[in-house]
Structures are given as structure tokens and as C-alpha cells.
N, C-alpha and C. Protein backbone atom coordinates (compact mmCIF):
# COMPACT_ATOMS: atom_id res chain seq x y z
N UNK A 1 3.92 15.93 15.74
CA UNK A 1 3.14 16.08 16.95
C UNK A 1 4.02 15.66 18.12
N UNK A 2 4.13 16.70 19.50
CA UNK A 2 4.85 16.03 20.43
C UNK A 2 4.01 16.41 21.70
N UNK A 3 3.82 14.88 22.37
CA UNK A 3 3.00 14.92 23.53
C UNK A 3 3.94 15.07 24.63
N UNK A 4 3.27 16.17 25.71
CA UNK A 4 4.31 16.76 26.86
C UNK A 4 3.43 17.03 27.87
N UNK A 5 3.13 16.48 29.39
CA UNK A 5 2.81 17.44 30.31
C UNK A 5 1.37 17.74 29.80
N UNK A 6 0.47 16.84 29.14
CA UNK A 6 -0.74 16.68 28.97
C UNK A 6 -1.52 18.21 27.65
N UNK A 7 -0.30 18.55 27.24
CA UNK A 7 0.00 19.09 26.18
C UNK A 7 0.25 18.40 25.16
N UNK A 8 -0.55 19.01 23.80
CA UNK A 8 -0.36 18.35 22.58
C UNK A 8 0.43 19.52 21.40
N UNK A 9 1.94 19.24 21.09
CA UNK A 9 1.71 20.50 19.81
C UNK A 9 2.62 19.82 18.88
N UNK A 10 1.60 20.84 17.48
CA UNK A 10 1.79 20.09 16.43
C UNK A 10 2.41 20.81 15.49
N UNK A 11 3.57 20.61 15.09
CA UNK A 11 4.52 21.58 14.23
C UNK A 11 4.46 20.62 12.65
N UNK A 12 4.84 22.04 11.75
CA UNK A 12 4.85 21.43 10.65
C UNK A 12 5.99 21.03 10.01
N UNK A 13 6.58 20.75 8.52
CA UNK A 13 7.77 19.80 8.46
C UNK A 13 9.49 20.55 8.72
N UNK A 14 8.73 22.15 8.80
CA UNK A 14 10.09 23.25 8.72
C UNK A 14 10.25 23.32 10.77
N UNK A 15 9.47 22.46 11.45
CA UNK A 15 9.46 23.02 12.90
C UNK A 15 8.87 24.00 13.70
N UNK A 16 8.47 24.65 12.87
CA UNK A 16 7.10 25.77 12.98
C UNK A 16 6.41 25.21 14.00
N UNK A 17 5.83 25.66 14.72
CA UNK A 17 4.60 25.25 15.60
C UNK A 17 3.41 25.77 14.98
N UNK A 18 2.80 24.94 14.93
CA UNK A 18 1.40 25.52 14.22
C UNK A 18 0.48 25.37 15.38
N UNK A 19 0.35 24.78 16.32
CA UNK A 19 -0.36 24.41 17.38
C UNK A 19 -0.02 24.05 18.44
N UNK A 20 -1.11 24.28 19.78
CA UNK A 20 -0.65 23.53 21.09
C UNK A 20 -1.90 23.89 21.32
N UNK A 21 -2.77 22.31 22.09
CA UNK A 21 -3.82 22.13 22.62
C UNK A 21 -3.57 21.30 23.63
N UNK A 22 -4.34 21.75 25.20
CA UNK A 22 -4.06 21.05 26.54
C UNK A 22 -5.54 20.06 26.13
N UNK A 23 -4.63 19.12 27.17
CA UNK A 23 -5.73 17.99 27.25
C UNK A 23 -6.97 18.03 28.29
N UNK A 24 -7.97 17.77 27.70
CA UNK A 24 -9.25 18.58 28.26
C UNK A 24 -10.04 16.31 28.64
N UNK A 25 -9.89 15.80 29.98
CA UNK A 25 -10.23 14.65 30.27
C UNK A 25 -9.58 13.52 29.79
N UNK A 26 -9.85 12.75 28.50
CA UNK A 26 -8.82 12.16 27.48
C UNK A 26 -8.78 12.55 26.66
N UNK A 27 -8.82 13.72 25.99
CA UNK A 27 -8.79 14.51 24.83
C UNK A 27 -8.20 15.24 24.59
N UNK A 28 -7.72 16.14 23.29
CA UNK A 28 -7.20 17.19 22.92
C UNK A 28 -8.37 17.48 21.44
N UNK A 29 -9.14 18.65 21.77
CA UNK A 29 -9.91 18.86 21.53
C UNK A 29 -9.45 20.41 21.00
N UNK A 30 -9.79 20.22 19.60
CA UNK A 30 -8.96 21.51 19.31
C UNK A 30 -10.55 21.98 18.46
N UNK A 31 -10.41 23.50 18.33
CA UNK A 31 -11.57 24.29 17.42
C UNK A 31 -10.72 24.84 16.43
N UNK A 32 -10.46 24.08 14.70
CA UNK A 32 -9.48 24.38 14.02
C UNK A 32 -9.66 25.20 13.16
N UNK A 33 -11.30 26.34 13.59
CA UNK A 33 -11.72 27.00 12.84
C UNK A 33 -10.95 28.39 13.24
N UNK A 34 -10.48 28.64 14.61
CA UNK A 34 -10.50 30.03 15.74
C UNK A 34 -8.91 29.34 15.22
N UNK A 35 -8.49 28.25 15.79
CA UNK A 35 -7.12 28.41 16.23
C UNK A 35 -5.95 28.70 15.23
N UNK A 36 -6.28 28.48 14.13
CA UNK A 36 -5.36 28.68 12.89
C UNK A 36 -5.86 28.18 11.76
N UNK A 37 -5.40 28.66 10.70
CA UNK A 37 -5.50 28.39 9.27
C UNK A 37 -4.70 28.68 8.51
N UNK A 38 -4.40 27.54 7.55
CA UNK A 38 -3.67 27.70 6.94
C UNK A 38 -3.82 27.28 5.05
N UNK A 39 -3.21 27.92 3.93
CA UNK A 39 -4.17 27.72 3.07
C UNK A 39 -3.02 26.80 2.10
N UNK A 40 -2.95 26.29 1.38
CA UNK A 40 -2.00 25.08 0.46
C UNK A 40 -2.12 25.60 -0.91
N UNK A 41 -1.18 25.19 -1.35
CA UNK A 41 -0.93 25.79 -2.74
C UNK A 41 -0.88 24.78 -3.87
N UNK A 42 -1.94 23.99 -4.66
CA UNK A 42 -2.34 22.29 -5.11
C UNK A 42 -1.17 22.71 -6.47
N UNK A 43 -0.25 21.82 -6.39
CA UNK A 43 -0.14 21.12 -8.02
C UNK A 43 -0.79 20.25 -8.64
N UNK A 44 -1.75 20.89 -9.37
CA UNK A 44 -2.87 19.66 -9.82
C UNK A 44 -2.32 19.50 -10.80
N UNK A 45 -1.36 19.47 -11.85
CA UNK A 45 -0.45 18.39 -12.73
C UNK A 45 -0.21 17.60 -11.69
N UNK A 46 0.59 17.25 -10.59
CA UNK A 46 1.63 16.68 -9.89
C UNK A 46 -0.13 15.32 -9.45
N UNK A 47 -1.35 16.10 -8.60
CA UNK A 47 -2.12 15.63 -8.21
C UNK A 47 -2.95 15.10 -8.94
N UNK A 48 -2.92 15.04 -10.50
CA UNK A 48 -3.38 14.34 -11.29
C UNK A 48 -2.50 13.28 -11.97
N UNK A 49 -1.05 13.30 -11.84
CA UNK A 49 -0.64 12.60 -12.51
C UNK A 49 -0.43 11.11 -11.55
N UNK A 50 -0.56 11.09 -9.92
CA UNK A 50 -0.58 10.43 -8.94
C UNK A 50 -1.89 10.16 -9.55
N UNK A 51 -2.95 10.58 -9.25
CA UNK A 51 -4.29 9.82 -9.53
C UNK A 51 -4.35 8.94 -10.42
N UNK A 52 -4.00 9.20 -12.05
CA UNK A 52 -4.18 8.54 -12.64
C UNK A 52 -3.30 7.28 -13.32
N UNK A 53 -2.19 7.08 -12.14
CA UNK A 53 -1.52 6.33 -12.04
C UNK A 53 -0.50 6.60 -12.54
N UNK A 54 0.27 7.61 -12.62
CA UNK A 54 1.61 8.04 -12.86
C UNK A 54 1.71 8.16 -14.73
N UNK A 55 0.89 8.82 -15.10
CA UNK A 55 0.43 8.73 -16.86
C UNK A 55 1.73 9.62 -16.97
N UNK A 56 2.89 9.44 -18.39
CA UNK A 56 3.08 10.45 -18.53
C UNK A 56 2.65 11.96 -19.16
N UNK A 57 3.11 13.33 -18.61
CA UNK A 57 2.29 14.55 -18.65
C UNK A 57 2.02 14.74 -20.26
N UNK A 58 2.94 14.22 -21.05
CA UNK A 58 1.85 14.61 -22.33
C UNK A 58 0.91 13.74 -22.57
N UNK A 59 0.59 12.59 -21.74
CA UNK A 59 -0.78 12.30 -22.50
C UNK A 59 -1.88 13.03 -21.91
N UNK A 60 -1.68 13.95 -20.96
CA UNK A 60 -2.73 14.44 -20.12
C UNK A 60 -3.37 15.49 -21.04
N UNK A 61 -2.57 16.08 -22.03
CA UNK A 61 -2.73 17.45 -23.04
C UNK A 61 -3.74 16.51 -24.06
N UNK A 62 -3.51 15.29 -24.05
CA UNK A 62 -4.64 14.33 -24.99
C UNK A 62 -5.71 14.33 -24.70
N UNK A 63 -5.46 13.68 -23.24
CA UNK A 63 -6.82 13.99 -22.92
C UNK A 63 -8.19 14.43 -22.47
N UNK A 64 -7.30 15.82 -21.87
CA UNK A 64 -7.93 16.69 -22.07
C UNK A 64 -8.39 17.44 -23.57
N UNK A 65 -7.50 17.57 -24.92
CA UNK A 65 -8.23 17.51 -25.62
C UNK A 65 -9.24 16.45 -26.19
N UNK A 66 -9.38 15.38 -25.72
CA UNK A 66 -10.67 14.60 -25.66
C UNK A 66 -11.46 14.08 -25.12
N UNK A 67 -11.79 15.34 -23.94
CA UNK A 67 -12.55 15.11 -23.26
C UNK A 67 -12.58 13.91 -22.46
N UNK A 68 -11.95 13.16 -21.97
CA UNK A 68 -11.49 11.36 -21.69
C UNK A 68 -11.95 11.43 -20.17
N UNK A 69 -11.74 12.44 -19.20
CA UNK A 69 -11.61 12.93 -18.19
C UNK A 69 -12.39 13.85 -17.69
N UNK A 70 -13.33 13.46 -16.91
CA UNK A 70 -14.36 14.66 -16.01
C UNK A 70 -13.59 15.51 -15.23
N UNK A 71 -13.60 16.89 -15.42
CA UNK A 71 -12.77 18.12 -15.11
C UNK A 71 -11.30 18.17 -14.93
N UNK A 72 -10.73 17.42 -15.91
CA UNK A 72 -9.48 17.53 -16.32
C UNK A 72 -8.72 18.80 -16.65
N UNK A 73 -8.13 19.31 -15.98
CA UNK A 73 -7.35 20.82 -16.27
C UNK A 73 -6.37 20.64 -17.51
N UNK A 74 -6.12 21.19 -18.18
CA UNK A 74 -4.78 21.50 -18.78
C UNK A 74 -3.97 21.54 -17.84
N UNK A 75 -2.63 20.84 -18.31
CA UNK A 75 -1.72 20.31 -17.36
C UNK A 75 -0.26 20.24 -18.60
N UNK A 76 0.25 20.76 -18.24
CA UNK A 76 1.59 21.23 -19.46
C UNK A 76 2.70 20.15 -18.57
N UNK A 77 3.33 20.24 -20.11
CA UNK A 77 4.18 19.01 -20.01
C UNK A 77 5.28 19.83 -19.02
N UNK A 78 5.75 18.67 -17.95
CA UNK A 78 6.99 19.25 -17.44
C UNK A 78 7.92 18.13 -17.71
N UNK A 79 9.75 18.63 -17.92
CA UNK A 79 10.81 18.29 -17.68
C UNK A 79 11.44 17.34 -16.78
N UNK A 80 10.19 17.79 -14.91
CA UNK A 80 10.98 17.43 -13.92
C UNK A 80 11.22 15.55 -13.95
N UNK A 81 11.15 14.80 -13.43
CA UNK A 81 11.27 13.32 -12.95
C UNK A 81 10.72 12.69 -11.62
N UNK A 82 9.74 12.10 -11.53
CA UNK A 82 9.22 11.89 -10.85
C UNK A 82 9.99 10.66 -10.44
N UNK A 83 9.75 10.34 -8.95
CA UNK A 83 10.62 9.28 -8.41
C UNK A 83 9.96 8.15 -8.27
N UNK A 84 8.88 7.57 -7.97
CA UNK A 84 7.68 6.59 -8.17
C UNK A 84 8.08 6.10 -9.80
N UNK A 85 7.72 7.01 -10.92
CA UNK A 85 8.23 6.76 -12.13
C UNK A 85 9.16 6.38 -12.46
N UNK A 86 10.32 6.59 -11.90
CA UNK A 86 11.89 6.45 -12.47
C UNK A 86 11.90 5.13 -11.46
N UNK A 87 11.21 4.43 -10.36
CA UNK A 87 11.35 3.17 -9.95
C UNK A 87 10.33 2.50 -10.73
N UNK A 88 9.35 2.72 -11.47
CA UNK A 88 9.19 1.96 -12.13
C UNK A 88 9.79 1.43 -13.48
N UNK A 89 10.89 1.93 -13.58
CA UNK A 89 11.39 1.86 -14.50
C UNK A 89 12.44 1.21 -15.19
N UNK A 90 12.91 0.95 -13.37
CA UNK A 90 14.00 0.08 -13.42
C UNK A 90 14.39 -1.57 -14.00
N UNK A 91 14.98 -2.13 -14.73
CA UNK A 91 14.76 -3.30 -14.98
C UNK A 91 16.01 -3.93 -14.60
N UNK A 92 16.06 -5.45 -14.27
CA UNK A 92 16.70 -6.20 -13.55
C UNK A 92 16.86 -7.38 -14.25
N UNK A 93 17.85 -8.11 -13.87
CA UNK A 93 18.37 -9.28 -14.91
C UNK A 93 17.32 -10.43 -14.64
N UNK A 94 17.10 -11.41 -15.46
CA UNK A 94 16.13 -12.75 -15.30
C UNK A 94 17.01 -13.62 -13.89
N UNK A 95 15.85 -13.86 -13.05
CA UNK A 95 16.60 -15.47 -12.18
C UNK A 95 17.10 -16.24 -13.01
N UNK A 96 17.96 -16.45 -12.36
CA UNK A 96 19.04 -17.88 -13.22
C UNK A 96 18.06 -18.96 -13.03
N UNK A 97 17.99 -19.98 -13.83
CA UNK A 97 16.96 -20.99 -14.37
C UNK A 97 17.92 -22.08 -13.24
N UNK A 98 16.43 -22.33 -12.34
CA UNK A 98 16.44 -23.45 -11.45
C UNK A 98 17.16 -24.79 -11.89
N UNK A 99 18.48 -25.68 -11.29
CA UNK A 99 19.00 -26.02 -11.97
C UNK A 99 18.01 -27.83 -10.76
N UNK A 100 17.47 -27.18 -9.86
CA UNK A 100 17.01 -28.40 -9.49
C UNK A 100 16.02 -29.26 -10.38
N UNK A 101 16.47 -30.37 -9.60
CA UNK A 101 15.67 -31.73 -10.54
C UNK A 101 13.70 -31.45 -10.33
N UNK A 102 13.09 -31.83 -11.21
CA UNK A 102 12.00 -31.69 -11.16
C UNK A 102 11.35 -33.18 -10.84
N UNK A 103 10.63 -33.58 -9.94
CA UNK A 103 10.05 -35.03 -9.89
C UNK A 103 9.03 -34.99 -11.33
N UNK A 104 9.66 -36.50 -11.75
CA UNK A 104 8.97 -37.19 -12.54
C UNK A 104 7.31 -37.33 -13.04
N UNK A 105 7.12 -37.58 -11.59
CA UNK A 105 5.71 -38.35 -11.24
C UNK A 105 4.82 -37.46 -10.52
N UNK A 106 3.55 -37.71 -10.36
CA UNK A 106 2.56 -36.90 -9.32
C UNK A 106 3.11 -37.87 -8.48
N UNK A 107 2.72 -37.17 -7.23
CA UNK A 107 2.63 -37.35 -5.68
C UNK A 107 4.07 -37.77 -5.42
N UNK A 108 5.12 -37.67 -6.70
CA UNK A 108 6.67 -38.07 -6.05
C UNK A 108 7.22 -37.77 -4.78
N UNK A 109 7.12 -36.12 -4.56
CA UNK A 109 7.43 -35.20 -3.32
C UNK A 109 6.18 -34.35 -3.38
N UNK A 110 5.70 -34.32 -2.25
CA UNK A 110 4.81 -33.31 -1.79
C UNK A 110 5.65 -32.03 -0.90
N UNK A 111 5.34 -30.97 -1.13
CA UNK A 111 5.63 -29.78 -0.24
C UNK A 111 4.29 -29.86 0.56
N UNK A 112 4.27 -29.26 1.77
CA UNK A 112 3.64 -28.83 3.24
C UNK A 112 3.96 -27.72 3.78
N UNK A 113 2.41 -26.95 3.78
CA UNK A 113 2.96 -25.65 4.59
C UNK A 113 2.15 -25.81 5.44
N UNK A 114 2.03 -25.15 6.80
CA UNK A 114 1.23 -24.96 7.84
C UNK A 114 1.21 -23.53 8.06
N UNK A 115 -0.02 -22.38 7.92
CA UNK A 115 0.25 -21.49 8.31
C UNK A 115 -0.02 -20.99 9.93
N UNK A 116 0.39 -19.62 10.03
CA UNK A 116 0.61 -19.02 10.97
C UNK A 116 -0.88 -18.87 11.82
N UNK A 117 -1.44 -18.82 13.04
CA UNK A 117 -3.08 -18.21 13.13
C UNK A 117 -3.46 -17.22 12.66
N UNK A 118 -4.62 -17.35 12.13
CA UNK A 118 -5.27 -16.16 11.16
C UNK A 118 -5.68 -15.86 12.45
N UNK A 119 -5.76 -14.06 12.26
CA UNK A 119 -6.29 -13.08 13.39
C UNK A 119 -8.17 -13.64 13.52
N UNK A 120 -8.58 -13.34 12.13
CA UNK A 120 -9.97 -13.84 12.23
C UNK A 120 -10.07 -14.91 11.78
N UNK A 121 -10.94 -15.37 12.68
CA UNK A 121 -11.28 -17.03 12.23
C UNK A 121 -12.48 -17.01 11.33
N UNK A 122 -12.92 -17.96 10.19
CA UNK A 122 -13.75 -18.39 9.48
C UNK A 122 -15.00 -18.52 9.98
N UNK A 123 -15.85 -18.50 9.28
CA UNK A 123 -16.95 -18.84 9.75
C UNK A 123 -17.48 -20.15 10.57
N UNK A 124 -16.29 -21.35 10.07
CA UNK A 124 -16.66 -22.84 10.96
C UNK A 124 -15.65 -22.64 12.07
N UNK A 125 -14.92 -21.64 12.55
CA UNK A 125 -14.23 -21.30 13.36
C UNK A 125 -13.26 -21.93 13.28
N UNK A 126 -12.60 -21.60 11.78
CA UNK A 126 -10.93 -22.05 11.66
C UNK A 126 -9.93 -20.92 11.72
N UNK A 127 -8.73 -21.38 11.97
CA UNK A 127 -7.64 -20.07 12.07
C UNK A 127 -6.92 -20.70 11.72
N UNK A 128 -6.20 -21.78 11.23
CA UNK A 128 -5.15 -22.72 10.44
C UNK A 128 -5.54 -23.11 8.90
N UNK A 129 -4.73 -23.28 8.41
CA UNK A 129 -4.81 -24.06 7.18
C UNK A 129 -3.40 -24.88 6.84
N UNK A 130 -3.16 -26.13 6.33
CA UNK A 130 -2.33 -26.73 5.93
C UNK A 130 -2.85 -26.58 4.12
N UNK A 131 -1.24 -26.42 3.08
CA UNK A 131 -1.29 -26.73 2.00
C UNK A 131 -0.28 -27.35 1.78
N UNK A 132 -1.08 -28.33 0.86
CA UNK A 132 -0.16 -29.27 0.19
C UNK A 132 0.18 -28.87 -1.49
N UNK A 133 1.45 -28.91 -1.84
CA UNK A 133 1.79 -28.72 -3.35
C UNK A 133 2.85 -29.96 -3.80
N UNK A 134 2.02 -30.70 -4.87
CA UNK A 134 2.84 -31.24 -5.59
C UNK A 134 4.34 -30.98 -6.42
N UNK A 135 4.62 -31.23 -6.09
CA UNK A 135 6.51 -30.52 -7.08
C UNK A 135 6.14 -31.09 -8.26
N UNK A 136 5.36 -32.00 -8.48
CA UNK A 136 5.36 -32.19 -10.21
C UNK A 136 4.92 -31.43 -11.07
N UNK A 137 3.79 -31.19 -10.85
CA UNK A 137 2.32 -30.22 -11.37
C UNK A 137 1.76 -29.13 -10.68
N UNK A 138 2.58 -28.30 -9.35
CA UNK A 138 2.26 -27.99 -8.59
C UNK A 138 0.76 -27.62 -8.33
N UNK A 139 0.32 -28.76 -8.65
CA UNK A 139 -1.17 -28.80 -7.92
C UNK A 139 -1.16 -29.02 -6.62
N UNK A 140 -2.41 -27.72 -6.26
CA UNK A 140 -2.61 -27.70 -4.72
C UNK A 140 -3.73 -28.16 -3.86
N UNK A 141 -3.66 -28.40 -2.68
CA UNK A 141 -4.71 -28.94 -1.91
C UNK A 141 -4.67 -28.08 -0.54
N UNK A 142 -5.52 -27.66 -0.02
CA UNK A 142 -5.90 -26.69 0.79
C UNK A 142 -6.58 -27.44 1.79
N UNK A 143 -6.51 -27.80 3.53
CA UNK A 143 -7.56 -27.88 4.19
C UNK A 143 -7.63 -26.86 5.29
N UNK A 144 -8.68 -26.70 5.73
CA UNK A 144 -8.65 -25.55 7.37
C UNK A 144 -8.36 -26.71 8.25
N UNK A 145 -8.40 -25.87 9.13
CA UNK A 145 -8.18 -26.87 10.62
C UNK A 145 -8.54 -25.75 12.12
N UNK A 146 -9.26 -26.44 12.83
CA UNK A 146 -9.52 -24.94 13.96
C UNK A 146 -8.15 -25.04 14.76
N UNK A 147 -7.33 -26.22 14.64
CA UNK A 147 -6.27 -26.16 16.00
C UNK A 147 -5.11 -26.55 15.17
N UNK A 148 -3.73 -26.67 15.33
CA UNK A 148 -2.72 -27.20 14.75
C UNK A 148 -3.14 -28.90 15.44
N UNK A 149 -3.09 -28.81 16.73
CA UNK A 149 -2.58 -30.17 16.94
C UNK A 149 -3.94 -31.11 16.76
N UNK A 150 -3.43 -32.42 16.63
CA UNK A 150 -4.78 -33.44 16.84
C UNK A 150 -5.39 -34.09 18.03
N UNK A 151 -5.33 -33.19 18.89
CA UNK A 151 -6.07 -33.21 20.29
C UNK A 151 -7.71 -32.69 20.45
């Protein structure tokens, strides 16, 4: 979409212009029934295999033969590689094992965080919270607070 001179037009990913609508008050007010149409061509393998969370395509021939799936198409196995898939796929070496000392004791070292203001505040009208974590047991303690400071 490129706004110009109270002109709106909207090309598609090849540069095509598919549209230009003038601005009518603060609007661009288009009737997308008159002005063009255009019709798409669905890979519903491709759009089913996104839905159902990246399954691979032969189990889809499963289950559609068992019925598993309300209007499940036949969907034939393809070759190609999906890229979502092939990052899930990737595996990576373990973190090297923390060579720091661990405290002994509860309450040895406490960690403290203070966060940032929450956009919405709580219902008792807080927007802070401080947490506390033990390094021993990392047990935590949570309070709100409406202000950082103690004023």
C-alpha cells in the first residue's frame, strides 16, 4: 500500500497495482465488489498441514482414512520441505553446566527484580511488582506495589 497526495494504492507482491482509492474526508473507502476481483488458487495440503500444526503429509492419508478430521480432503504425500518444519528440527548442543557455586543455605543470597510499569494496572491499582528468588531453592516471593518509590 502507498499513501500519496490523499491517494491510496494498493499493489500486489509482483507490483501490479490492483487498486487506487482517493480519500473521501478521513477515509479511503473503497466498494471491493465494482472495483476488482480477484480469485486465489488454495493449497489445502499446504493449508491443512499449517492448521494442524505442521503434521507430517502422510499422516494426513491416516486420517483421513479414519475419519479423525471433520472435512478432511485427501491430501497426497509431497516431497517438497517445508521451512517452519526443517526449523523445527534443528537441534543444538546442551548449555555447559553452570560452574557457579550454589548457596548452601535458604535466605544465603537473595536475587531482586523490580519490574518495568505494567501498561494496565491491577485492580488495587498496581503497575509494579518486586520479586524475590532465593539462589538456594529458588523459591519465590512476589509483592505489587502502585509506585516504585516509598513516598
Amino acid at each position: 500500500m502507498v499513501f500519496k497526495d490523499k491517494t491510496c494504492k494498493i499493489f500486489d507482491t509482483t507490483s501490479t497495482k490492483l487498486l487506487s482509492v482517493k480519500m473521501k474526508g478521513k477515509s479511503f473507502l473503497a466498494n471491493m465488489q465494482t472495483e476488482f476481483s480477484y480469485s486465489s488458487v488454495a493449497d489445502w495440503g499446504q493449508i491443512w498441514h499449517k492448521r494442524l500444526g505442521h503434521f507430517h503429509y502422510s499422516t494426513f492419508n491416516l486420517m483421513h482414512k479414519n475419519e479423525l478430521v471433520h472435512n478432511l480432503p485427501c491430501v497426497e504425500a509431497r516431497d517438497e520441505i517445508c521451512g517452519i518444519c526443517q526449523l523445527a528440527k534443528y537441534s543444538r548442543k546442551p548449555f555447559p553446566q553452570n560452574k557457579a557455586c550454589k548457596m548452601e543455605m535458604v535466605l544465603q543470597l537473595i536475587h531482586a527484580y523490580v519490574c518495568e510499569p505494567i501498561k494496565i494496572e491491577s485492580l488495587n491499582g498496581n503497575k509494579y511488582y518486586i520479586l524475590f528468588i532465593d539462589d538456594h531453592n529458588r523459591f519465590c516471593w512476589v509483592y505489587f506495589m502502585r509506585k516504585k518509590n516509598m513516598k
